[in-house]
N, C-alpha and C. Protein backbone atom coordinates (compact mmCIF):
# COMPACT_ATOMS: atom_id res chain seq x y z
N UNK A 1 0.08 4.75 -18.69
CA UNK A 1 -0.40 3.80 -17.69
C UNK A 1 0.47 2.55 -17.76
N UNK A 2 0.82 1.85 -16.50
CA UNK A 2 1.59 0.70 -16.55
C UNK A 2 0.68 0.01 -15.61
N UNK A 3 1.40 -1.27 -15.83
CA UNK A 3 0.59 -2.70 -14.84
C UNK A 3 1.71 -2.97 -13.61
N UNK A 4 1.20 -2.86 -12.44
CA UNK A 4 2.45 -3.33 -11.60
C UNK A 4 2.31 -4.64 -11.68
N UNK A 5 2.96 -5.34 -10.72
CA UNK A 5 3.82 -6.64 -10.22
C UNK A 5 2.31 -7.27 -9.84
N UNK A 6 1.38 -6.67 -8.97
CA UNK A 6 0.08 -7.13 -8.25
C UNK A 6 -1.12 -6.60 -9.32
N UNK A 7 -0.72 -6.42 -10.35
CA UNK A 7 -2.03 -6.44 -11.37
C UNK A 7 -2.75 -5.03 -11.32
N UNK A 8 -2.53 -4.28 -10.54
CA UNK A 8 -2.44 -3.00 -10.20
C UNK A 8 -2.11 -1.78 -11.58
N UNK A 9 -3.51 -1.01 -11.89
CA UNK A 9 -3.15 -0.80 -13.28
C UNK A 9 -2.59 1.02 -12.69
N UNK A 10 -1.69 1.41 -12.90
CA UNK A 10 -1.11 2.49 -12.54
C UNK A 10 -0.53 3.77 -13.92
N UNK A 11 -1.83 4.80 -12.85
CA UNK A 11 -1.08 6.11 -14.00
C UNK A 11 -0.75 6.56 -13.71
N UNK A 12 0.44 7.38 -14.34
CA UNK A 12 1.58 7.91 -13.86
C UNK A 12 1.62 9.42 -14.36
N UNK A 13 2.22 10.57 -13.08
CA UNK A 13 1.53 11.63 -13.67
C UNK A 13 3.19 12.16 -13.01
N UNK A 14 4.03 12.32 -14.07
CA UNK A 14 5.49 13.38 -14.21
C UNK A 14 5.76 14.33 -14.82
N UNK A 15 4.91 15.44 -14.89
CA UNK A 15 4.84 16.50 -15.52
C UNK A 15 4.25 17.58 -14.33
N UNK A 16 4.75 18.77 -14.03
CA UNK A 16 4.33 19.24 -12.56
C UNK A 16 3.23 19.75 -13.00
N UNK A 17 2.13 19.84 -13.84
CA UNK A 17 0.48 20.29 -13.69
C UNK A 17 -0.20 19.04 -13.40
N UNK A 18 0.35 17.89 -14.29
CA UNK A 18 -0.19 16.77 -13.48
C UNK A 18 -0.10 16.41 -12.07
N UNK A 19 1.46 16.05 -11.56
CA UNK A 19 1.39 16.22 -10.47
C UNK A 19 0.85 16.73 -9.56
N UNK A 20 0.86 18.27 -9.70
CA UNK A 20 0.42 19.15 -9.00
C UNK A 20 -1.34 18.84 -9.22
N UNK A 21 -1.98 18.64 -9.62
CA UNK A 21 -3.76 18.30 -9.31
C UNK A 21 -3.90 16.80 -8.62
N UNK A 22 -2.77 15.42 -9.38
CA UNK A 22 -3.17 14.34 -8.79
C UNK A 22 -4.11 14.10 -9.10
N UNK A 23 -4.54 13.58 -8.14
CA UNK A 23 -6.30 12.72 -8.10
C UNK A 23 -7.43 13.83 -8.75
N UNK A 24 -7.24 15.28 -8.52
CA UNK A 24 -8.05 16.17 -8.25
C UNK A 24 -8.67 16.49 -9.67
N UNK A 25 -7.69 15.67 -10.81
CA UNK A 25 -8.05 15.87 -12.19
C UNK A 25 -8.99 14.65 -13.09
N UNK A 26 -8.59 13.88 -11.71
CA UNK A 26 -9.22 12.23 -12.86
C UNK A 26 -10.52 11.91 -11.43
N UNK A 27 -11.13 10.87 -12.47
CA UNK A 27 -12.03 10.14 -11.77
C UNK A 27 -11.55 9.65 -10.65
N UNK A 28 -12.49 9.70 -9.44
CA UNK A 28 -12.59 8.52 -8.15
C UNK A 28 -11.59 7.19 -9.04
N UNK A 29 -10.58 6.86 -7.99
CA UNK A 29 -9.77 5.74 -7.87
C UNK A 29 -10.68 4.38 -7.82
N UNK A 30 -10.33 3.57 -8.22
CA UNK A 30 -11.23 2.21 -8.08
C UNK A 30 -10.21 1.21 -7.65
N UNK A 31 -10.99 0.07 -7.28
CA UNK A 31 -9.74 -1.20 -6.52
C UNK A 31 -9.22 -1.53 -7.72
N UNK A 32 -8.09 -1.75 -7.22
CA UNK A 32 -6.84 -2.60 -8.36
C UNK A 32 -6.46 -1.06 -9.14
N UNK A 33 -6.28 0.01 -8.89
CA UNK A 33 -6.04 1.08 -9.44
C UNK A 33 -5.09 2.46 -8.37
N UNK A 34 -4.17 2.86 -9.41
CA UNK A 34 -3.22 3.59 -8.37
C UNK A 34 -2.72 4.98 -9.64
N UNK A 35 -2.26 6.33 -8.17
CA UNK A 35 -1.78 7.26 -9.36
C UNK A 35 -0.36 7.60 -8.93
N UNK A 36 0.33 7.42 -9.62
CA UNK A 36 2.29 7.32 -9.60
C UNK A 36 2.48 8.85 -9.62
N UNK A 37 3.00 9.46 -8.69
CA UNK A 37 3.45 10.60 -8.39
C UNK A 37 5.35 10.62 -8.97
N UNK A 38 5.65 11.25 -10.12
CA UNK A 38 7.29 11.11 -9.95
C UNK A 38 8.02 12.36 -10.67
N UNK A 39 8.65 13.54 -9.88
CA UNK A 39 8.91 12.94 -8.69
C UNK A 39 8.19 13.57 -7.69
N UNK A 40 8.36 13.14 -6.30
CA UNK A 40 7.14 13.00 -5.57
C UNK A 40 7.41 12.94 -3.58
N UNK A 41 7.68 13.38 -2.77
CA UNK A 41 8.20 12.72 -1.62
C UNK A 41 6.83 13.53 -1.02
N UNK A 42 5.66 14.26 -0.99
CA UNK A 42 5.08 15.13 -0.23
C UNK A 42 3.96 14.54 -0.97
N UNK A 43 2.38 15.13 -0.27
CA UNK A 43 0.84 15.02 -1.29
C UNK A 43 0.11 15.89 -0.34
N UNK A 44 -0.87 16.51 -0.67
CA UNK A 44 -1.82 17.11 0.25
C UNK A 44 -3.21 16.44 -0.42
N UNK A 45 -4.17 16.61 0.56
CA UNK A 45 -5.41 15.90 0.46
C UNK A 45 -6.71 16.95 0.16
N UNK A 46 -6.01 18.82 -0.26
CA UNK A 46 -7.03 19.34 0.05
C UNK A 46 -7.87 19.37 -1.68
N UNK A 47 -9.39 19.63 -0.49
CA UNK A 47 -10.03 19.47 -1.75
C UNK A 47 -10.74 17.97 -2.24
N UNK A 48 -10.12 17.12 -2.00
CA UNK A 48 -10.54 15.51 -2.12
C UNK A 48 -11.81 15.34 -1.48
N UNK A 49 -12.15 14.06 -1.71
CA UNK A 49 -13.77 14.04 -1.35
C UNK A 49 -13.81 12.97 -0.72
N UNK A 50 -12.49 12.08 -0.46
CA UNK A 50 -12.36 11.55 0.20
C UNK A 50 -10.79 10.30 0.22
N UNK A 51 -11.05 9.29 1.38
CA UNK A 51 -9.74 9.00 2.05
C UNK A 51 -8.79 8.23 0.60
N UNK A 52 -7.52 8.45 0.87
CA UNK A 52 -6.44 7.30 0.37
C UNK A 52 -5.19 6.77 0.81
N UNK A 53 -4.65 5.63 0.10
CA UNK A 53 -3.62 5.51 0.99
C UNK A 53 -2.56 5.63 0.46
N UNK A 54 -1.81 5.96 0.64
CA UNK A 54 -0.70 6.44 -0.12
C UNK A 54 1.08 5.75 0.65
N UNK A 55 1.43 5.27 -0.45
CA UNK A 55 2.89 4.42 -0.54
C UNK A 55 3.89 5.56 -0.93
N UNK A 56 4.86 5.89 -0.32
CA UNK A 56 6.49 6.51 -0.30
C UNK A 56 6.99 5.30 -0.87
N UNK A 57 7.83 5.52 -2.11
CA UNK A 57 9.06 4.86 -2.59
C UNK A 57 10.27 5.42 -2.77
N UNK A 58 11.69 4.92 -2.65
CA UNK A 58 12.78 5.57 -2.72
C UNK A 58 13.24 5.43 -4.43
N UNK A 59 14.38 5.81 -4.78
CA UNK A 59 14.86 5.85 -6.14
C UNK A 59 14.51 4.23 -6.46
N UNK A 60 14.99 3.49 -5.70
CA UNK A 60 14.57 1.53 -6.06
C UNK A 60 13.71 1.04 -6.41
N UNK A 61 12.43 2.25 -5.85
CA UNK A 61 11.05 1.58 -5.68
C UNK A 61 10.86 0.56 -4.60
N UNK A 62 11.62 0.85 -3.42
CA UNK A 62 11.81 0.15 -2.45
C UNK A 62 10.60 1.01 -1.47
N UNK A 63 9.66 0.08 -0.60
CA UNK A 63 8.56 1.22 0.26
C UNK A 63 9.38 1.85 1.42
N UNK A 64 9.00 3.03 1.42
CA UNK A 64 10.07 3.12 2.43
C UNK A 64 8.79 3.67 3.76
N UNK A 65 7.55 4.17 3.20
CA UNK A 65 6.07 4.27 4.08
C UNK A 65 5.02 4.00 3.55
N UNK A 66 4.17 3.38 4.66
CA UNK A 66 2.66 3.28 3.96
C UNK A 66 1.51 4.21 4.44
N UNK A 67 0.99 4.93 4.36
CA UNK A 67 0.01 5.80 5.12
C UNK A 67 -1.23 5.60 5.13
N UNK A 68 -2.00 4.53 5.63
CA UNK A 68 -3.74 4.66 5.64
C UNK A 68 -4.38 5.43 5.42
N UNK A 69 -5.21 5.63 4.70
CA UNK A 69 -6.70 6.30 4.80
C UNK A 69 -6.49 7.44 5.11
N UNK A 70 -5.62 8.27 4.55
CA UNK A 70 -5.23 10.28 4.78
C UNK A 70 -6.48 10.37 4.35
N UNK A 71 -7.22 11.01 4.81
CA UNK A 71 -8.59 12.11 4.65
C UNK A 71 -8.57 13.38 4.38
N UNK A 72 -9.54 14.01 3.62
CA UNK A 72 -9.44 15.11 2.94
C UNK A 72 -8.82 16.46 3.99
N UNK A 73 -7.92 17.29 3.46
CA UNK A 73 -7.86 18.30 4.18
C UNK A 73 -6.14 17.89 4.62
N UNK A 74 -5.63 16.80 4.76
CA UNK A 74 -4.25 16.49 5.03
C UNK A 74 -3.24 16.76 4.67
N UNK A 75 -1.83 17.20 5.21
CA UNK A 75 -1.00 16.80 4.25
C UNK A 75 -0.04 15.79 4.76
N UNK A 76 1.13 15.15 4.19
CA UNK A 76 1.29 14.11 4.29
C UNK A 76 2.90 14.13 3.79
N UNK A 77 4.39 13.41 4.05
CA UNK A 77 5.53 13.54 3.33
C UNK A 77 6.34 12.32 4.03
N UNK A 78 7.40 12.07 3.36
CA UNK A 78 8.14 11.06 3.32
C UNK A 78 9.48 11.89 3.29
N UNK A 79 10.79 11.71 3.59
CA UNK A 79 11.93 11.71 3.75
C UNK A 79 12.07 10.88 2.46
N UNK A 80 13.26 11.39 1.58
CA UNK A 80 13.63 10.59 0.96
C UNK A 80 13.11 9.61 -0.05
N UNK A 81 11.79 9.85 -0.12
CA UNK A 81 10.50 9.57 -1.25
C UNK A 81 11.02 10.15 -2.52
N UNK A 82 11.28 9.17 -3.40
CA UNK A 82 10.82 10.03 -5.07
C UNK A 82 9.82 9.41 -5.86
N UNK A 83 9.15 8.56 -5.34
CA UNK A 83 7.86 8.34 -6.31
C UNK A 83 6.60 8.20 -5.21
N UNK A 84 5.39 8.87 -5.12
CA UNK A 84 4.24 8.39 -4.04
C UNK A 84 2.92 7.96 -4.84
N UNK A 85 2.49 7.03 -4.67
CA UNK A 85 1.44 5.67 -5.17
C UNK A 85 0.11 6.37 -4.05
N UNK A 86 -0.81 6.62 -4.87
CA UNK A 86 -1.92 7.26 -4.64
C UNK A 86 -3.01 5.87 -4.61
N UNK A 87 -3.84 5.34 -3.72
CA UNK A 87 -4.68 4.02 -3.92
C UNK A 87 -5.88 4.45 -3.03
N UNK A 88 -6.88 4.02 -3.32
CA UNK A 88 -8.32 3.84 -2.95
C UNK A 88 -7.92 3.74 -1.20
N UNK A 89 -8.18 4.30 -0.44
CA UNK A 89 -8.49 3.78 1.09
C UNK A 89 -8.79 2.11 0.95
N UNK A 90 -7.58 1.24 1.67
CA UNK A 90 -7.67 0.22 2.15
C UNK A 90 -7.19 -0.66 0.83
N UNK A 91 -6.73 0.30 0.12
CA UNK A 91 -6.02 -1.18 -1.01
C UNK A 91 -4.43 -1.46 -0.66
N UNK A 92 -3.96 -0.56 0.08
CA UNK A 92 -2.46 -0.49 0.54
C UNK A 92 -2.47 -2.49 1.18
N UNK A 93 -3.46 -2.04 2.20
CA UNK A 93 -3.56 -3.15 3.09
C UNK A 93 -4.24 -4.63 2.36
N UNK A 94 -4.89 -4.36 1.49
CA UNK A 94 -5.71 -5.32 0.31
C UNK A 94 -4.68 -6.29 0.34
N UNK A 95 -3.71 -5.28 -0.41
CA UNK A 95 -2.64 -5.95 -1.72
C UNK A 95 -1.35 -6.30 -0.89
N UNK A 96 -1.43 -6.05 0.47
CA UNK A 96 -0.28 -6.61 1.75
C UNK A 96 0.98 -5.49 1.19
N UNK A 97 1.03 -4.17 0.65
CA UNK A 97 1.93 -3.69 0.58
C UNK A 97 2.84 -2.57 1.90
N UNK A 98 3.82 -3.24 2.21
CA UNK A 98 4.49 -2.67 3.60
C UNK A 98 6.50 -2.52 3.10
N UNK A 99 5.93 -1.65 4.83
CA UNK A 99 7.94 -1.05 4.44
C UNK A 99 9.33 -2.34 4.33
N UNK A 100 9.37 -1.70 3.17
CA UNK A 100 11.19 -3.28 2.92
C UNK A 100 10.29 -3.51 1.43
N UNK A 101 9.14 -3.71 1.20
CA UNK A 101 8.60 -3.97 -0.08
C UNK A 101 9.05 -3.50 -1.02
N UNK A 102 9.74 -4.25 -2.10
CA UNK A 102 10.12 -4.18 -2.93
C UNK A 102 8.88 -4.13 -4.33
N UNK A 103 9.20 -2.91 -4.93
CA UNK A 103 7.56 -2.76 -5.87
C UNK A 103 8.02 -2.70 -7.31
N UNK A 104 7.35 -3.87 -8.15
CA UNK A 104 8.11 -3.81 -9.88
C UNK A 104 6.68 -2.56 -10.26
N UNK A 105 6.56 -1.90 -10.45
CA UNK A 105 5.56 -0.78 -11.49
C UNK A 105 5.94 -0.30 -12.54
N UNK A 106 6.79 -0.11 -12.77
CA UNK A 106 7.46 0.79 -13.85
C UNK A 106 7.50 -0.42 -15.49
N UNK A 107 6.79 0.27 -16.23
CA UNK A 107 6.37 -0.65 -17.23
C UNK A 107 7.60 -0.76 -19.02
């Protein structure tokens, strides 16, 4: 687990069984809380119980998309994504994170 830049406590799941479950293995997401996909440019939503929003970053950690509130059953991808930030529905927009954003996470 690392702390981003916005206090944002982030776990990070780079091993492909982690990856591959995501959210589907840990508790409901809470505010100020995110799950680091790496590496990562795609997510599907099936199975979830409900919405998130999910951030595309490039090798920089530069945003390169932000996606609102994907709801269960979705899937979802980025071009050129190698890390995707998994957050509670509506913390994307909370925490003012948008494309050109430059993101420190990596601890």
């Amino acid at each position: 687990m690392s702390m981003g830049a916005s206090g944002l406590r982030i776990h990070v799941a780079t091993q492909t069984h982690t990856r591959l479950l995501g959210l589907l293995a840990r508790p409901p997401l809470s505010r100020n809380e995110a799950l680091a996909l790496h590496p990562c440019g795609a997510i599907h939503t099936c199975f979830m119980r409900y919405a998130i929003d999910v951030v595309y970053l490039d090798a920089n950690d530069k945003v390169l998309r932000v996606v609102a509130a994907i709801r269960p059953w979705r899937l979802s991808a980025c071009l050129g994504a190698r890390t995707t930030l998994e957050l509670l529905a509506g913390e994307a927009a909370r925490l003012g994170l948008h494309r050109g954003m430059q993101i420190a996470w990596r601890g």
